[in-house]
C-alpha atoms as a PDB file:
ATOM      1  CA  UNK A   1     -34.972  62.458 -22.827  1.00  0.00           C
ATOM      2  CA  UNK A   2     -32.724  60.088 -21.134  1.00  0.00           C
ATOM      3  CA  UNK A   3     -29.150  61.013 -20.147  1.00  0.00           C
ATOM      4  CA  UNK A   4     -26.207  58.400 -19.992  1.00  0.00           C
ATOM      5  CA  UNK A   5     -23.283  59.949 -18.180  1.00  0.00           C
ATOM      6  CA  UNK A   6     -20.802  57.558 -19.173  1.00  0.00           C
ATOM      7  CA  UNK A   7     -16.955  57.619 -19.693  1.00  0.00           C
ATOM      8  CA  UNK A   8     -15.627  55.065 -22.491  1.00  0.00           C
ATOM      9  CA  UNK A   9     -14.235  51.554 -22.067  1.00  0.00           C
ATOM     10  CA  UNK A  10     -16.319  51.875 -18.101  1.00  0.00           C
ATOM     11  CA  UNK A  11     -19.366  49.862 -16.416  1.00  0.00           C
ATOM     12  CA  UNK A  12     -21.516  52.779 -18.679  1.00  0.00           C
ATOM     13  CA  UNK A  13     -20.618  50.347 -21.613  1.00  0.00           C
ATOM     14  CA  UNK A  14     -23.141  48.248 -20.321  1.00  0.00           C
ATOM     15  CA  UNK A  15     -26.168  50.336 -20.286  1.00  0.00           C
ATOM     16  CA  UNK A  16     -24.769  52.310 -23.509  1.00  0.00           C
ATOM     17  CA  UNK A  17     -25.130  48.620 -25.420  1.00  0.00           C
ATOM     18  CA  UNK A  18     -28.576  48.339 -23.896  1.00  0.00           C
ATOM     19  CA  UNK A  19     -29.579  51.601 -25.124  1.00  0.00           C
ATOM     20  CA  UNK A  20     -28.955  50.843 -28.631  1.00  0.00           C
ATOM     21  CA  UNK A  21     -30.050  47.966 -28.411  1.00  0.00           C
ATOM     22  CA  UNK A  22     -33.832  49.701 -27.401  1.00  0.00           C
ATOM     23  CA  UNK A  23     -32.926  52.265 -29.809  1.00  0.00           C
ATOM     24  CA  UNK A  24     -34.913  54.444 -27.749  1.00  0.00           C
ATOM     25  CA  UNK A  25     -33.738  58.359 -28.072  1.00  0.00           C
ATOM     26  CA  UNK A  26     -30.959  59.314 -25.273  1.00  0.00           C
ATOM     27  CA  UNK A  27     -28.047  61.501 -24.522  1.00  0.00           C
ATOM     28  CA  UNK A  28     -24.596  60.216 -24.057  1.00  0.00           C
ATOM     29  CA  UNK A  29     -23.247  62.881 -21.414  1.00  0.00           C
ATOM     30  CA  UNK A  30     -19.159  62.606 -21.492  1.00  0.00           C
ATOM     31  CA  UNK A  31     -17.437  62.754 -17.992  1.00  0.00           C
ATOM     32  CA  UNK A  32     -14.104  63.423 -18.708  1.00  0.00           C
ATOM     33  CA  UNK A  33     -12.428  61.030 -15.837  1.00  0.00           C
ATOM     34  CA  UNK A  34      -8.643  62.106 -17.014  1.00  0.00           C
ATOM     35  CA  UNK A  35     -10.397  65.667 -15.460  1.00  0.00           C
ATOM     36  CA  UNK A  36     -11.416  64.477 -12.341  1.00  0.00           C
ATOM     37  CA  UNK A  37     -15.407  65.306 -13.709  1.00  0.00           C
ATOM     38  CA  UNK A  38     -16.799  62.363 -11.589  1.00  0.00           C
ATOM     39  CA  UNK A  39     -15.728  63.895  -8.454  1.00  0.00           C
ATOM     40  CA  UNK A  40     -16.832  67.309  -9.172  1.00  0.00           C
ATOM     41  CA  UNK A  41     -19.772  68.863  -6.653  1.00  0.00           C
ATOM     42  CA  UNK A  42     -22.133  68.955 -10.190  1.00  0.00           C
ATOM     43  CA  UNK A  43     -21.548  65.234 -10.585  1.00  0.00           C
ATOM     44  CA  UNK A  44     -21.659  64.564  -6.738  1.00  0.00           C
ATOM     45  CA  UNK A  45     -25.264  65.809  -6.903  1.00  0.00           C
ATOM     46  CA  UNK A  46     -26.104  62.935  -8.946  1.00  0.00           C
ATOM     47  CA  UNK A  47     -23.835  60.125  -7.609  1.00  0.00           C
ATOM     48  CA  UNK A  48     -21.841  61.087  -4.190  1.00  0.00           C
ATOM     49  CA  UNK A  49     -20.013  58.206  -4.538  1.00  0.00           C
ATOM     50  CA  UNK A  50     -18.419  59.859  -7.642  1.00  0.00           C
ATOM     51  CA  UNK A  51     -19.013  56.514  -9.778  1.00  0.00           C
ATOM     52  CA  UNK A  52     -19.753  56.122 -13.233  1.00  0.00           C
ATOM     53  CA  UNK A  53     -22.033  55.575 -14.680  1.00  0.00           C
ATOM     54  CA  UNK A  54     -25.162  57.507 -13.872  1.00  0.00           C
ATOM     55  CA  UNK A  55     -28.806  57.209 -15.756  1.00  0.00           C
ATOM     56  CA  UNK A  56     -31.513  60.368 -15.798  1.00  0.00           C
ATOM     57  CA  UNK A  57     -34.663  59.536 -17.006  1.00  0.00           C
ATOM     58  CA  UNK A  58     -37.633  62.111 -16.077  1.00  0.00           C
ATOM     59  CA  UNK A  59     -36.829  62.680 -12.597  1.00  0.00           C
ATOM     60  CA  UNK A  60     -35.525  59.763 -11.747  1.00  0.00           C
ATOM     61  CA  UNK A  61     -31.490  59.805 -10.982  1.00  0.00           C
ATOM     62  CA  UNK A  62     -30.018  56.325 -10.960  1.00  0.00           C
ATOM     63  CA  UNK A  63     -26.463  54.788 -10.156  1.00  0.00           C
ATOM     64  CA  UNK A  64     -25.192  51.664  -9.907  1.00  0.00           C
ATOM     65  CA  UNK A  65     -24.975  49.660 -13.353  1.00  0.00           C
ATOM     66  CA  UNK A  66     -27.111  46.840 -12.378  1.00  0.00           C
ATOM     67  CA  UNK A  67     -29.912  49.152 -10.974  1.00  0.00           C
ATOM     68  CA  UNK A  68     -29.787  50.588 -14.574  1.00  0.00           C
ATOM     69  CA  UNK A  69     -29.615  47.456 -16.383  1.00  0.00           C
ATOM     70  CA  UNK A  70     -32.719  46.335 -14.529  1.00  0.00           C
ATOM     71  CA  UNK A  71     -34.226  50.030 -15.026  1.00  0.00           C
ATOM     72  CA  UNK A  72     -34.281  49.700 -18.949  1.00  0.00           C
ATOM     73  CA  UNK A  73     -35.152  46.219 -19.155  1.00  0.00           C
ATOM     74  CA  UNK A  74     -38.640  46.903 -17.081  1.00  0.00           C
ATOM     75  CA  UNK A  75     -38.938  49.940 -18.836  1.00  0.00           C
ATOM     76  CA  UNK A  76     -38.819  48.245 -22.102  1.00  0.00           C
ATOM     77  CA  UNK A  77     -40.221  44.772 -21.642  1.00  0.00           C
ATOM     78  CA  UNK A  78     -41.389  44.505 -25.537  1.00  0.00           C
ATOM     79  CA  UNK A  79     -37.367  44.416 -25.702  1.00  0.00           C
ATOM     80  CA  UNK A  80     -37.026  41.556 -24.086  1.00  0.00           C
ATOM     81  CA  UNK A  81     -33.796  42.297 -22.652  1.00  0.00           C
ATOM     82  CA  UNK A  82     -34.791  40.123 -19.459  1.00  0.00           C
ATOM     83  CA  UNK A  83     -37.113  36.986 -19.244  1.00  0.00           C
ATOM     84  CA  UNK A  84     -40.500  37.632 -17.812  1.00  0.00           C
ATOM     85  CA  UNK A  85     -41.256  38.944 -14.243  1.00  0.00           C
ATOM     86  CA  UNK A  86     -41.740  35.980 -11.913  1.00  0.00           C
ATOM     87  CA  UNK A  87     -40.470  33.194 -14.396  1.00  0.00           C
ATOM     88  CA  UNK A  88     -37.421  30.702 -12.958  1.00  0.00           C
ATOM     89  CA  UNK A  89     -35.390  32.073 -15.711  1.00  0.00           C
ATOM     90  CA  UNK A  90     -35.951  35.706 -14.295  1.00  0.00           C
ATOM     91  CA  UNK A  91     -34.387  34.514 -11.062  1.00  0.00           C
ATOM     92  CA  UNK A  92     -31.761  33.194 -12.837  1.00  0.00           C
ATOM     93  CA  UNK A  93     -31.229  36.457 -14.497  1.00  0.00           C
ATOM     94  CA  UNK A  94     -31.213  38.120 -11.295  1.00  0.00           C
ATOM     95  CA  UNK A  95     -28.542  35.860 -10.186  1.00  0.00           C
ATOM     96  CA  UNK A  96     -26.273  36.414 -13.006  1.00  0.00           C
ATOM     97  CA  UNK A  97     -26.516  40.234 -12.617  1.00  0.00           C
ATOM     98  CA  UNK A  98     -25.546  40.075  -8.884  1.00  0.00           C
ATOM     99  CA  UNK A  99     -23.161  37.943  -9.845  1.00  0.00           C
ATOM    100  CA  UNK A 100     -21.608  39.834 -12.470  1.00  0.00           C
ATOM    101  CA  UNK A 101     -21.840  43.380 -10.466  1.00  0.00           C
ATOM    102  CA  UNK A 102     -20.617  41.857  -6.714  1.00  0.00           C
ATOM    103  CA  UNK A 103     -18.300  38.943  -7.492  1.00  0.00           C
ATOM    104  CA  UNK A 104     -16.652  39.810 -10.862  1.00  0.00           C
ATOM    105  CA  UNK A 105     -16.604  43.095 -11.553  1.00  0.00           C
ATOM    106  CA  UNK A 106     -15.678  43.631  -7.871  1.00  0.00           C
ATOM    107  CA  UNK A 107     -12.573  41.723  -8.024  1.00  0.00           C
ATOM    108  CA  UNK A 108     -11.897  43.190 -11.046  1.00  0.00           C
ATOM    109  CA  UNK A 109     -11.410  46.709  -9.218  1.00  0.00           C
ATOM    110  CA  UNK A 110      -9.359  45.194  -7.045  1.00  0.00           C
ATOM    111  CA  UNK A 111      -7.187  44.138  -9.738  1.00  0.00           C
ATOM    112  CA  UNK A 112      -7.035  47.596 -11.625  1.00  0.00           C
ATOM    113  CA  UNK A 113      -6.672  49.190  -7.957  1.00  0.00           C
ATOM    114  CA  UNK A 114      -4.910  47.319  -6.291  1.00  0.00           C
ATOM    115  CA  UNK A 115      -3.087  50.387  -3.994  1.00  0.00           C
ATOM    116  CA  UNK A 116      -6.717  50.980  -2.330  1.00  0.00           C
ATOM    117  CA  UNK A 117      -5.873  47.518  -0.150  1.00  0.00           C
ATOM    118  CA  UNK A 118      -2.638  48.773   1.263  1.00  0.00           C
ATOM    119  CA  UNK A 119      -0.538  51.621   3.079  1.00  0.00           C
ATOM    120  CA  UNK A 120       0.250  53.921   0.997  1.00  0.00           C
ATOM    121  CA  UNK A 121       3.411  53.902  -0.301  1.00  0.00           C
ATOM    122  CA  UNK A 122       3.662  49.325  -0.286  1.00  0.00           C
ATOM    123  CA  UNK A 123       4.034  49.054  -3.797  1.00  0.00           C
ATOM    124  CA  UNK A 124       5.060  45.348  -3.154  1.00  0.00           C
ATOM    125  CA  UNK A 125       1.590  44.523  -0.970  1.00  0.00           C
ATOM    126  CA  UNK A 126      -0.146  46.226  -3.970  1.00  0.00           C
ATOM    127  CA  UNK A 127       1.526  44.121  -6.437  1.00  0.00           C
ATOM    128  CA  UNK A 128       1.142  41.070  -4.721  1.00  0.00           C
ATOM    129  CA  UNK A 129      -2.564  42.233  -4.516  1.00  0.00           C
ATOM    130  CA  UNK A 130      -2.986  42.572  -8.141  1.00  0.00           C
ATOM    131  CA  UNK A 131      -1.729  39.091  -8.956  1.00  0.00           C
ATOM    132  CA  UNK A 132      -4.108  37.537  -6.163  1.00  0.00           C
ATOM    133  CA  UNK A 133      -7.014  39.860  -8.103  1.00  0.00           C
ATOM    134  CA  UNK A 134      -6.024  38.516 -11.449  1.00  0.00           C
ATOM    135  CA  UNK A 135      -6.161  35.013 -10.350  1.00  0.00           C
ATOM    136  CA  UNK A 136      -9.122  35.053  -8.887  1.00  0.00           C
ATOM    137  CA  UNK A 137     -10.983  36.520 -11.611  1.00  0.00           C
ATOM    138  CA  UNK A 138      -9.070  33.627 -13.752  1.00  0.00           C
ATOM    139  CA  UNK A 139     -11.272  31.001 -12.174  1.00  0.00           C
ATOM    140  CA  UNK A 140     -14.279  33.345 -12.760  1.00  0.00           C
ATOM    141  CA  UNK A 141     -13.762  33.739 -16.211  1.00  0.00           C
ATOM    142  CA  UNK A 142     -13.711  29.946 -16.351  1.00  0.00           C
ATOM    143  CA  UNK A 143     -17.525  30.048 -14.607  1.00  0.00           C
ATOM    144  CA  UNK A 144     -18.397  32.286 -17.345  1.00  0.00           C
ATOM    145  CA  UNK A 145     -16.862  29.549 -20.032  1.00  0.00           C
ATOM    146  CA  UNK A 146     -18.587  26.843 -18.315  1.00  0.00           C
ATOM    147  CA  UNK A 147     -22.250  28.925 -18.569  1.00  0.00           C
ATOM    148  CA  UNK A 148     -21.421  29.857 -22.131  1.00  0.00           C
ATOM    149  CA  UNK A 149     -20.778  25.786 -22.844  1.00  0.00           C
ATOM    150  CA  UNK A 150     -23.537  24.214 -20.517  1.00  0.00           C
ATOM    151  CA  UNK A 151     -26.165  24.757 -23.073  1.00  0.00           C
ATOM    152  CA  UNK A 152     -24.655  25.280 -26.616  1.00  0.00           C
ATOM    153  CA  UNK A 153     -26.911  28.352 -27.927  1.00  0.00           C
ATOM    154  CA  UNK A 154     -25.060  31.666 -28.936  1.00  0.00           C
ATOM    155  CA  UNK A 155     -25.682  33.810 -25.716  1.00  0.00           C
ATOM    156  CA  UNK A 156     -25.423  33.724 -22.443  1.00  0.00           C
ATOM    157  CA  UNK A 157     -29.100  32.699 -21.137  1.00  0.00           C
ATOM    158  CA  UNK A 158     -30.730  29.674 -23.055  1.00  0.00           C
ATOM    159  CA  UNK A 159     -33.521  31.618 -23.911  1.00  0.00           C
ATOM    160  CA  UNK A 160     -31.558  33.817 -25.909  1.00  0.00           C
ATOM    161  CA  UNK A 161     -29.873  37.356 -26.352  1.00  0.00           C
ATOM    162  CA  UNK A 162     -30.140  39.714 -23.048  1.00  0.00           C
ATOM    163  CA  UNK A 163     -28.941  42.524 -21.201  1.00  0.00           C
ATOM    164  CA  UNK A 164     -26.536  39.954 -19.897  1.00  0.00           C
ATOM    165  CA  UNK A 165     -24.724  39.490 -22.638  1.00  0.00           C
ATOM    166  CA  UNK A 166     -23.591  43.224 -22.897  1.00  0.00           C
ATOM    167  CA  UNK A 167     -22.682  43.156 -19.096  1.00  0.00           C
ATOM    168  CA  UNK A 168     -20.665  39.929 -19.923  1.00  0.00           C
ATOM    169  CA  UNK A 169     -19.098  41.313 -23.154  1.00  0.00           C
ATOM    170  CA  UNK A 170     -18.039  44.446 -21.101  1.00  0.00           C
ATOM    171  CA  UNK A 171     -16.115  43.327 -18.105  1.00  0.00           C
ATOM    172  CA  UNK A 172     -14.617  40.724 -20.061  1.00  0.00           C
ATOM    173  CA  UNK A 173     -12.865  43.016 -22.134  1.00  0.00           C
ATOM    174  CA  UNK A 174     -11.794  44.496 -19.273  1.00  0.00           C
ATOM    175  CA  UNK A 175      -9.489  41.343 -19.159  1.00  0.00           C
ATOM    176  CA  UNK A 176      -8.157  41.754 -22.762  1.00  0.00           C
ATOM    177  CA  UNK A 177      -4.778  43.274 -21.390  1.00  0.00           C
ATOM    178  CA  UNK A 178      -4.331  40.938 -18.563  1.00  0.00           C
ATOM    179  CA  UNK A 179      -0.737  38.899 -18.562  1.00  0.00           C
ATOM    180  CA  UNK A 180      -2.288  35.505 -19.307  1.00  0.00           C
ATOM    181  CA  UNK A 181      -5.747  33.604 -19.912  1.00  0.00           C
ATOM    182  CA  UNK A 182      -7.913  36.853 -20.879  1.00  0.00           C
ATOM    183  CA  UNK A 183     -11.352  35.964 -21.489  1.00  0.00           C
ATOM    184  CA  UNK A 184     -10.972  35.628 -25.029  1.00  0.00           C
ATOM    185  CA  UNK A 185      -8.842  33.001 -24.624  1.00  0.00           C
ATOM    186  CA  UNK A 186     -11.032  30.341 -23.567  1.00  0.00           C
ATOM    187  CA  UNK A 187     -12.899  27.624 -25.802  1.00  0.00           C
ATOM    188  CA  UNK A 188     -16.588  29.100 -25.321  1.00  0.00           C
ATOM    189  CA  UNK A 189     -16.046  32.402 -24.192  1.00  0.00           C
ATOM    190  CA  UNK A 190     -14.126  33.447 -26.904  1.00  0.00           C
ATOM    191  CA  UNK A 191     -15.974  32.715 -29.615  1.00  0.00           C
ATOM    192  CA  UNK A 192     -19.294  34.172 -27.508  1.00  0.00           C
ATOM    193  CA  UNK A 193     -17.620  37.488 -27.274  1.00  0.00           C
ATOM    194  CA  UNK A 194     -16.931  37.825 -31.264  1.00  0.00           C
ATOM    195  CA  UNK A 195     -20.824  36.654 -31.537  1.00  0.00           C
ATOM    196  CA  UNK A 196     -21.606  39.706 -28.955  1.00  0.00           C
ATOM    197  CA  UNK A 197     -19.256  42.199 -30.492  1.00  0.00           C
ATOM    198  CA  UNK A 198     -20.517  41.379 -33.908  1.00  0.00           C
ATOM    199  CA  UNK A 199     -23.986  43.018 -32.926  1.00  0.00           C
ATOM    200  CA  UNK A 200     -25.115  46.437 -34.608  1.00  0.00           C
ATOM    201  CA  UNK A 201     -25.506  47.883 -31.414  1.00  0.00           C
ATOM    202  CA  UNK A 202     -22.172  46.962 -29.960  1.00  0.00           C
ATOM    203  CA  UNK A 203     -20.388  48.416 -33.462  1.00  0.00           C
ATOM    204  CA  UNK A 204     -22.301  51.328 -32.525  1.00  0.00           C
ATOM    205  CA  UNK A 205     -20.798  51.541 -28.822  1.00  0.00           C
ATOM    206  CA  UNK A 206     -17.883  50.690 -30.580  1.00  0.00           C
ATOM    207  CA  UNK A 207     -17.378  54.077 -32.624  1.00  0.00           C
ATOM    208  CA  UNK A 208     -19.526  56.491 -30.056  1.00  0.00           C
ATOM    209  CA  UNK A 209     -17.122  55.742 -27.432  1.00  0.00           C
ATOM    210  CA  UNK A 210     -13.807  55.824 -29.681  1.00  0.00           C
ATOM    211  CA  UNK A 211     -12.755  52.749 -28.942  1.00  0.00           C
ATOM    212  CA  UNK A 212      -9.702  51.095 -31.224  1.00  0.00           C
ATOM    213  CA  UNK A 213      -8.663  47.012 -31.539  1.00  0.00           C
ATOM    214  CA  UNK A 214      -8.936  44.501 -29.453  1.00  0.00           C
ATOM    215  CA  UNK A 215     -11.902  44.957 -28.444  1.00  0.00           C
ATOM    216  CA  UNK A 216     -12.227  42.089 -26.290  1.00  0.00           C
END
């Protein structure tokens, strides 16, 4: 059976939607991250970055959320959660998902983080760091809106509802406390994220991780 070890409200949101989405049979796996779990030699042996989330299917260990995202949509192509191997649209999926993982998400540690980028102890620098972080992903969230807009349907990719759409949903409301202009805020993206959160598998996330209002 697969395992999900996944904390709530993380980057495991993203293959937790995807998994009930396939309603395929798994195990959620909690890694208590108030504990310090992640950085424990048992969870070492599976990620020695100490990073959640991590995916065990068979024998196979995986980390990094994209790898996984791509994982279960080959796995379960009748799904659909990706357009076909080899199609332009597939690229354009790939780009998305880099996108999403290297650019986005990436700043978005930086905002949550920001004492990782200076001496220890420069509360000011990390300040300063976190407002730079929180701008940036401003104008990314505004890429996002302009996607969302450029071709009127309800999700993210023309073609229709994909494993996009719960990365999307998930580090967006990851903005939902930010001091101004979260996601849900703007013209098409806010309305996009309702449509998202509004899916059966998403309520389901929803409740198996705990999680209370706002959502996004």
């Amino acid at each position: 059976m697969i395992q999900l070890h996944h904390y709530p409200g993380t980057a495991a949101m993203v293959p937790h939607i995807l998994l009930e989405e396939l309603g395929v049979a798994y195990e959620r796996v909690h890694v208590d991250r108030t504990a310090d779990a992640h950085k424990r030699p048992e969870y070492l042996r599976l990620n020695p970055n100490g990073l959640i989330p991590v995916l065990v299917d068979g024998g196979l260990v995986l980390y990094e959320t994209a790898a996984i995202v791509l994982h279960l949509c080959d796995r379960h192509p009748q799904a659909a959660l990706a357009p076909a191997a080899g199609s332009a649209e597939r690229s354009e999926f790939y780009k998305w998902i880099v996108w999403l993982t290297n650019t986005l998400q990436a700043t978005l540690i930086v905002y949550f983080y920001p004492e990782r980028w200076v001496d220890p102890g420069n509360a000011a620098g990390a300040a300063e760091v976190k407002r730079q972080a929180q701008q940036k992903v401003g104008g990314m969230l505004d890429q996002l809106d302009a996607q969302v807009a450029a071709h009127g349907g309800n999700w993210f990719l023309p073609a229709g509802y994909s494993a996009l759409d719960a990365y999307v949903f998930t580090l967006c409301r990851w903005t939902r406390n930010f001091s101004a202009a979260p996601a849900r805020e703007r013209r098409h993206l806010g309305p996009y994220l309702q449509r998202v959160l509004q899916r059966p598998a998403v309520r389901r996330v929803m409740a198996n991780e705990g999680l209370q209002p706002p959502y996004v």
